[in-house]
C-alpha atoms as a PDB file:
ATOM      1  CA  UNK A   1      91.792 117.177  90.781  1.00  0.00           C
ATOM      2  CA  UNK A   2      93.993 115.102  88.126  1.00  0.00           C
ATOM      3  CA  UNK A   3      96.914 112.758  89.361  1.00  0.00           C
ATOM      4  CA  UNK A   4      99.543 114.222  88.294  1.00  0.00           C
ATOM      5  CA  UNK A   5     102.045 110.354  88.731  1.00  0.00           C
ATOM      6  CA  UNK A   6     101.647 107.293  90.080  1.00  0.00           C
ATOM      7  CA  UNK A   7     105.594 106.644  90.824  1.00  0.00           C
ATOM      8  CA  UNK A   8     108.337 104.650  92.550  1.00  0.00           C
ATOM      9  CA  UNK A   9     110.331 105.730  95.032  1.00  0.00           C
ATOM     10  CA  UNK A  10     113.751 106.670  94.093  1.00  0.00           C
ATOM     11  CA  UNK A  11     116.414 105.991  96.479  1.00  0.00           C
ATOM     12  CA  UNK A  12     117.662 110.033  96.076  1.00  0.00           C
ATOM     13  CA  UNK A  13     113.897 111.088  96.432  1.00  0.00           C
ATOM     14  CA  UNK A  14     111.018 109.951  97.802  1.00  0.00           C
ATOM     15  CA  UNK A  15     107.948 112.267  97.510  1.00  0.00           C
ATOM     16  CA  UNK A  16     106.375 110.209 100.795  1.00  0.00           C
ATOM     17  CA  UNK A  17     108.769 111.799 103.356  1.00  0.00           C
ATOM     18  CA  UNK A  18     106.565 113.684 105.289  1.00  0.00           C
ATOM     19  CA  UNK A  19     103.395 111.976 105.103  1.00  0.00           C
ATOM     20  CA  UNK A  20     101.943 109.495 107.793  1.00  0.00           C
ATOM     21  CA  UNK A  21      98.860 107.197 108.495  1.00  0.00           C
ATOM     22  CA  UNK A  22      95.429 109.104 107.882  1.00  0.00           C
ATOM     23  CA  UNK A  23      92.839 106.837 107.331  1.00  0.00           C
ATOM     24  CA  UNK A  24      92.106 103.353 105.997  1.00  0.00           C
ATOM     25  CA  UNK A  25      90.156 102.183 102.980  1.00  0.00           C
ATOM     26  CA  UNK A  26      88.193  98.938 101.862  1.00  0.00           C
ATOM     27  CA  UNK A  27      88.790  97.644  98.755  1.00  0.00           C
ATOM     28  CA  UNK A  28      89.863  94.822  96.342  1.00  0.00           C
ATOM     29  CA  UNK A  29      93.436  94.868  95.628  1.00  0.00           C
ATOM     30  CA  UNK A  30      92.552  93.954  91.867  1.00  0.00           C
ATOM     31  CA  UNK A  31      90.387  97.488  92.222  1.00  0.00           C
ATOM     32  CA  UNK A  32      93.367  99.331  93.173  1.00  0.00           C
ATOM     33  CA  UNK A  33      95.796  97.956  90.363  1.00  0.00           C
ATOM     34  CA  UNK A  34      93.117  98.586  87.657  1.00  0.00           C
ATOM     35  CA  UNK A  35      93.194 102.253  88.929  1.00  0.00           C
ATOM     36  CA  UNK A  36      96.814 102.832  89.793  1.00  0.00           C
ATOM     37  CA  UNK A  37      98.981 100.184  88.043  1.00  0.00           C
ATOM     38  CA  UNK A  38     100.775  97.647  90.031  1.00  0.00           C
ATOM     39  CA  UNK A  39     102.245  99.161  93.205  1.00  0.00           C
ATOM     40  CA  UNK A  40     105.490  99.338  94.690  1.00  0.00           C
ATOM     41  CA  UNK A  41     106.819  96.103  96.399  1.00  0.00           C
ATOM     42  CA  UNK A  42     107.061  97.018 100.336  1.00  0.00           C
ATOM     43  CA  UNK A  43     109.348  95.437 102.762  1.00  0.00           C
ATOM     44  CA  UNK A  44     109.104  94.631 106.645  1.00  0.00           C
ATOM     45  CA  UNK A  45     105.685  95.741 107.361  1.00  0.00           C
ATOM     46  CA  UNK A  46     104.551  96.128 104.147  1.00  0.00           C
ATOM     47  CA  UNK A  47     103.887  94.365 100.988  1.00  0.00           C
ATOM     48  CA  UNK A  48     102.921  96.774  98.531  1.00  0.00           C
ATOM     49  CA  UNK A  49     102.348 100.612  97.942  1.00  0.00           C
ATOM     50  CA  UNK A  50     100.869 103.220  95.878  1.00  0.00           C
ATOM     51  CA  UNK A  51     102.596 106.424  96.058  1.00  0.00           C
ATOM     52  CA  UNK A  52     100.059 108.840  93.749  1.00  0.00           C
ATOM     53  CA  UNK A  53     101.290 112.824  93.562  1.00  0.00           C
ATOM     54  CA  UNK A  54      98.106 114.737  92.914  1.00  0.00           C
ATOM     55  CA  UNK A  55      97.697 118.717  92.546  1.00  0.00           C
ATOM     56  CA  UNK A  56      96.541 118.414  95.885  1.00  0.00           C
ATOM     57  CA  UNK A  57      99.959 116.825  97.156  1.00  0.00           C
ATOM     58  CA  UNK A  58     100.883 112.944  97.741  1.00  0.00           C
ATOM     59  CA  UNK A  59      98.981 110.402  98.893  1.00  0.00           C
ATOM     60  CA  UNK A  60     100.076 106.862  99.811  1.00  0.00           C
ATOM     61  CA  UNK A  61      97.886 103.459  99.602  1.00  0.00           C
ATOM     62  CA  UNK A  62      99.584  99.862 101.253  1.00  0.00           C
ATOM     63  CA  UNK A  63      98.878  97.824 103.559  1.00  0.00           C
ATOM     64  CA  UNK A  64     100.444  97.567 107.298  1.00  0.00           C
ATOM     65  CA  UNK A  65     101.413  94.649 108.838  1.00  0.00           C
ATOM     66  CA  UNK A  66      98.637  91.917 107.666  1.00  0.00           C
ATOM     67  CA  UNK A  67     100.759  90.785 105.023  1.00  0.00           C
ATOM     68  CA  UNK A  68     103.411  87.961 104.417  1.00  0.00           C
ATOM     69  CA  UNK A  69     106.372  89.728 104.743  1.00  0.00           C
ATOM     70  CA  UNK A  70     105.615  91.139 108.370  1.00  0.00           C
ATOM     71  CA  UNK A  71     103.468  87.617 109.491  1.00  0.00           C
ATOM     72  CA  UNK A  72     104.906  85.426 106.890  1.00  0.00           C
ATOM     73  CA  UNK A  73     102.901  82.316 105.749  1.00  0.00           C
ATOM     74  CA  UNK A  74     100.407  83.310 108.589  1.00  0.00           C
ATOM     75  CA  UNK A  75      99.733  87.095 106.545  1.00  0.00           C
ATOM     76  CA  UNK A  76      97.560  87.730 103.507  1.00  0.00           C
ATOM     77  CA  UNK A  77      98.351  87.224 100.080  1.00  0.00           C
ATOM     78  CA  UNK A  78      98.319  90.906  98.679  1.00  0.00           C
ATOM     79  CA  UNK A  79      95.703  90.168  96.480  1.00  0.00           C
ATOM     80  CA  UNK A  80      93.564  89.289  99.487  1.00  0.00           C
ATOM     81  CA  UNK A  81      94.094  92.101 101.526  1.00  0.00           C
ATOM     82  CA  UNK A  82      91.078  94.379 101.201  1.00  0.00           C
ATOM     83  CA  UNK A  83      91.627  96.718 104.154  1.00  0.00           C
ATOM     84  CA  UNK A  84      94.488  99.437 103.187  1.00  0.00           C
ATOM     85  CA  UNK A  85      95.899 102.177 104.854  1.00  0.00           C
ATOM     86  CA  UNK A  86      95.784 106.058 103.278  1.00  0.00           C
ATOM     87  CA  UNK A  87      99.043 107.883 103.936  1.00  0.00           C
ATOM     88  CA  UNK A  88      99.143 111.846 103.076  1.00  0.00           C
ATOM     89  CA  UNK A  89     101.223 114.970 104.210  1.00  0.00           C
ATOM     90  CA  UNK A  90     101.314 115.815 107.415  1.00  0.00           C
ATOM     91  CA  UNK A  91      99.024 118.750 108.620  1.00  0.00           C
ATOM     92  CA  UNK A  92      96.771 117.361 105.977  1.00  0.00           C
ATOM     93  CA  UNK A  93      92.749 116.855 106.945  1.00  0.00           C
ATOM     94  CA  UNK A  94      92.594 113.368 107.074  1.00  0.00           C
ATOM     95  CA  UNK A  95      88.981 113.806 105.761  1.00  0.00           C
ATOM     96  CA  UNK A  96      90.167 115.676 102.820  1.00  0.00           C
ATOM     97  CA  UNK A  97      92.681 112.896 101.722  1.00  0.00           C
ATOM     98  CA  UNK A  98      89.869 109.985 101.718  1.00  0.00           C
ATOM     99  CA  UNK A  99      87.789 112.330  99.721  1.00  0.00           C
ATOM    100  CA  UNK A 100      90.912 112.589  97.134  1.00  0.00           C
ATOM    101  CA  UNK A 101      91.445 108.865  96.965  1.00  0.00           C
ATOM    102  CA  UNK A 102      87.654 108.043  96.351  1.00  0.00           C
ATOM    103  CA  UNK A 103      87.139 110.518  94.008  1.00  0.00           C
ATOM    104  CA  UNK A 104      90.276 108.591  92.011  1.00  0.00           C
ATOM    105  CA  UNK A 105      89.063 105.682  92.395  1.00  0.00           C
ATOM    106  CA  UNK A 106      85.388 106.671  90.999  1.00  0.00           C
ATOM    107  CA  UNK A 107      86.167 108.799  88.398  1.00  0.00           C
ATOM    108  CA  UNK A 108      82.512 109.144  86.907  1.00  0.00           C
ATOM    109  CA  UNK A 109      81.638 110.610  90.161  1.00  0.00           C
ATOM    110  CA  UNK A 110      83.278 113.795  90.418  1.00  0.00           C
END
């Protein structure tokens, strides 16, 4: 399983209509940039996003409502947060989509 883009939302099209929450992940924010690039600036509740289209559909990474823009100076820096959220399709296994993101983000171990 290759990504197939790491993208940004276009205000025509956005390939994350349709997916929701699924699971959360733990890791360093500088991690997730090394793998992905740098994400997506969020707004309201978020402050940043990965939207990644796989072969095996899309799968979102950000973070929900821990950061400055929902808490303001009380909410993480985004390079502090360390807990995201894993968004994919609905109907999805959520299992399934936390395998797909850690197998992306360990690539050796596939």
């Amino acid at each position: 399983m290759d990504i197939i883009k790491v993208c940004i939302p276009d205000f025509h099209y956005s390939p994350i209509a349709g997916t929701s929450f699924k699971d959360y992940i733990d890791i360093s924010y500088n991690r997730l940039v090394k793998t992905f690039g740098k994400p997506n600036k969020g707004e309201d509740k978020t402050d940043a996003e990965w939207i990644i289209l796989t072969s095996e559909g899309c799968i979102t990474i950000y973070n929900y409502k821990d950061g400055k823009n929902y808490l303001g100076n009380k909410g993480l820096k985004t390079k502090d947060i360390t807990e995201w959220h894993i968004g994919g399709e609905i109907g999805r296994n959520e299992e399934k989509i936390k395998n797909i993101v850690t197998k992306l983000l360990n690539p050796d171990n596939r």
